[in-house]
Protein backbone atom coordinates (compact mmCIF):
# COMPACT_ATOMS: atom_id res chain seq x y z
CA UNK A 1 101.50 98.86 112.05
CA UNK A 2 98.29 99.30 114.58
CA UNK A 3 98.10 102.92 112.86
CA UNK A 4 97.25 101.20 109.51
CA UNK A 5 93.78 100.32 110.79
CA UNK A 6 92.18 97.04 110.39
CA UNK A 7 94.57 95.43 107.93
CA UNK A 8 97.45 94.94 110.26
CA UNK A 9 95.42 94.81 113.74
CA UNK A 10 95.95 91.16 114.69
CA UNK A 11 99.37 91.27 113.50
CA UNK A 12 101.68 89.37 115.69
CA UNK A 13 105.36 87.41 116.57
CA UNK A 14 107.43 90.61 115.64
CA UNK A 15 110.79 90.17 115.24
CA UNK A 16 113.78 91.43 114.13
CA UNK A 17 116.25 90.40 111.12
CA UNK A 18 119.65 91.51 109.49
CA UNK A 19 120.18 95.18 108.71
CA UNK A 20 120.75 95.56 104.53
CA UNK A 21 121.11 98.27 102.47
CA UNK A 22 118.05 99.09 100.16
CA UNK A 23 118.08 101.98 97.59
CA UNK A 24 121.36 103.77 99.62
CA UNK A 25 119.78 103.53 103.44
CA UNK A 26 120.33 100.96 105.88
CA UNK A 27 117.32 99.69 106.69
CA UNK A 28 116.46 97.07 109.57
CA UNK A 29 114.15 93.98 108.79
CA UNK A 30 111.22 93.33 110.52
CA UNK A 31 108.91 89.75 110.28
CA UNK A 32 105.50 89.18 111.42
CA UNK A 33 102.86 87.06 111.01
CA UNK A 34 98.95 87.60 110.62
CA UNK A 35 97.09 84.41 112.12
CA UNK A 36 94.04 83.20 109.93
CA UNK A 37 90.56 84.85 109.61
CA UNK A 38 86.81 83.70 109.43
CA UNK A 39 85.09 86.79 108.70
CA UNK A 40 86.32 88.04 106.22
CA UNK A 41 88.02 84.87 105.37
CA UNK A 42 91.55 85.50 104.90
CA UNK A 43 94.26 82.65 105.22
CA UNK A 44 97.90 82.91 107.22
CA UNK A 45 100.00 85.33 105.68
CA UNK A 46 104.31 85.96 106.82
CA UNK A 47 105.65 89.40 106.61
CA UNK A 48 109.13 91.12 106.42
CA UNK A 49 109.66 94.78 106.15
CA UNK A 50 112.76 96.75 105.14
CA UNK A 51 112.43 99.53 107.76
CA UNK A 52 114.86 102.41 106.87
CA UNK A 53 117.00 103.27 109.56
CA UNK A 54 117.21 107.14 108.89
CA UNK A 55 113.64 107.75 107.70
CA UNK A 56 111.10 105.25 109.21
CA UNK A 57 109.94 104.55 105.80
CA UNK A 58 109.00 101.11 104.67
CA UNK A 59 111.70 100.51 101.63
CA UNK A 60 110.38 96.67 101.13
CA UNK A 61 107.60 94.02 101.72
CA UNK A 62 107.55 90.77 101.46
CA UNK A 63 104.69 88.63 101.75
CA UNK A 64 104.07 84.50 101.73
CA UNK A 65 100.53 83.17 102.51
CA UNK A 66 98.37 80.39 100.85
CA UNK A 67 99.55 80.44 97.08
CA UNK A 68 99.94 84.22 97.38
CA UNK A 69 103.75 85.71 97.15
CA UNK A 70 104.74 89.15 96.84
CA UNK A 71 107.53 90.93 96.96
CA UNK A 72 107.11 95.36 96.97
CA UNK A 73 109.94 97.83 96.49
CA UNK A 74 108.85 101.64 97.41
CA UNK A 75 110.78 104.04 96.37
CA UNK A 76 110.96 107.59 95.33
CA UNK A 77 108.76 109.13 98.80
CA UNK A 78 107.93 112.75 98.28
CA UNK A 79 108.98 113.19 94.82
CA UNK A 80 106.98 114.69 92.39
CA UNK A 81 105.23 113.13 90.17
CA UNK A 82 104.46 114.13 86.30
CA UNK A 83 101.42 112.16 84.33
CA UNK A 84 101.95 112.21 80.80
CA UNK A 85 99.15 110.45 78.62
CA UNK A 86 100.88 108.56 75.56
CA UNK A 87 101.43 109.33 72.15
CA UNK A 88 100.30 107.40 69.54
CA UNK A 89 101.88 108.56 66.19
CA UNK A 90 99.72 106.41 63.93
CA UNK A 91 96.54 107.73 65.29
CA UNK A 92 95.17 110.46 62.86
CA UNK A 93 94.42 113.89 65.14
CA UNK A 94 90.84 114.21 65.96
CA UNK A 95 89.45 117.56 64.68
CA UNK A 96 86.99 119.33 67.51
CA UNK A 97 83.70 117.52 67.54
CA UNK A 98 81.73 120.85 68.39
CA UNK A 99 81.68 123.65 65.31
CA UNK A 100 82.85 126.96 66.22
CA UNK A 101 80.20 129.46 67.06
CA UNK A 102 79.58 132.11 64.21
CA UNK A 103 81.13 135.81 65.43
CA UNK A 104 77.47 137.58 64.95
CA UNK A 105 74.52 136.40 66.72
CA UNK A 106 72.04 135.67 64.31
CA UNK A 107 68.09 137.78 64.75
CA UNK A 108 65.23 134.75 65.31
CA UNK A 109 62.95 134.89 62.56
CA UNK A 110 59.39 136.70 63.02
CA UNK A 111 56.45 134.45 63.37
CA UNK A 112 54.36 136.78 61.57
């Protein structure tokens, strides 16, 4: 994980685990440990990756520090991705807050 830059750099005790299956690949777990920090503060945290066998990609994390617990799943890599905003059905439709423009340009009026 050196290549993730300064959150994994004093990562340490790799090791390996069991293989497992996650999401249809076999992936291989990996645990590590990050020691504590002063500056910045950060407290002892243990790691375990799902590593998947075929494409390198991490398919799990799990994390345990200092009343912190987490647990990832990543799924879906290169897929692509649609953003749809929601629909609210009881929300009346907002009319266009700008007036359309008239078709003829209207002269300025003379100062005279």
């Amino acid at each position: 994980p050196d290549a993730w830059g300064e959150a994994y750099v004093d990562a340490t005790g790799f090791q390996f685990g069991p293989r497992e299956e996650v999401d249809g690949e076999l992936s291989q777990v990996v645990t590590f440990w990050q020691p504590p920090r002063s500056r910045p503060s950060r407290a002892p945290a243990w790691f375990a990756w799902w590593i998947g066998l075929a494409s390198g990609e991490v398919r799990r994390e799990a994390m345990v520090s200092t009343r912190h617990y987490m647990v990832y799943g990543y799924s879906d890599f290169d897929a692509p991705l649609a953003i749809t905003p929601p629909i609210d059905a009881s929300a009346p439709a907002v009319p266009p807050s700008t007036p359309a423009a008239p078709s003829v340009a209207t002269p300025a009026a003379s100062a005279d």
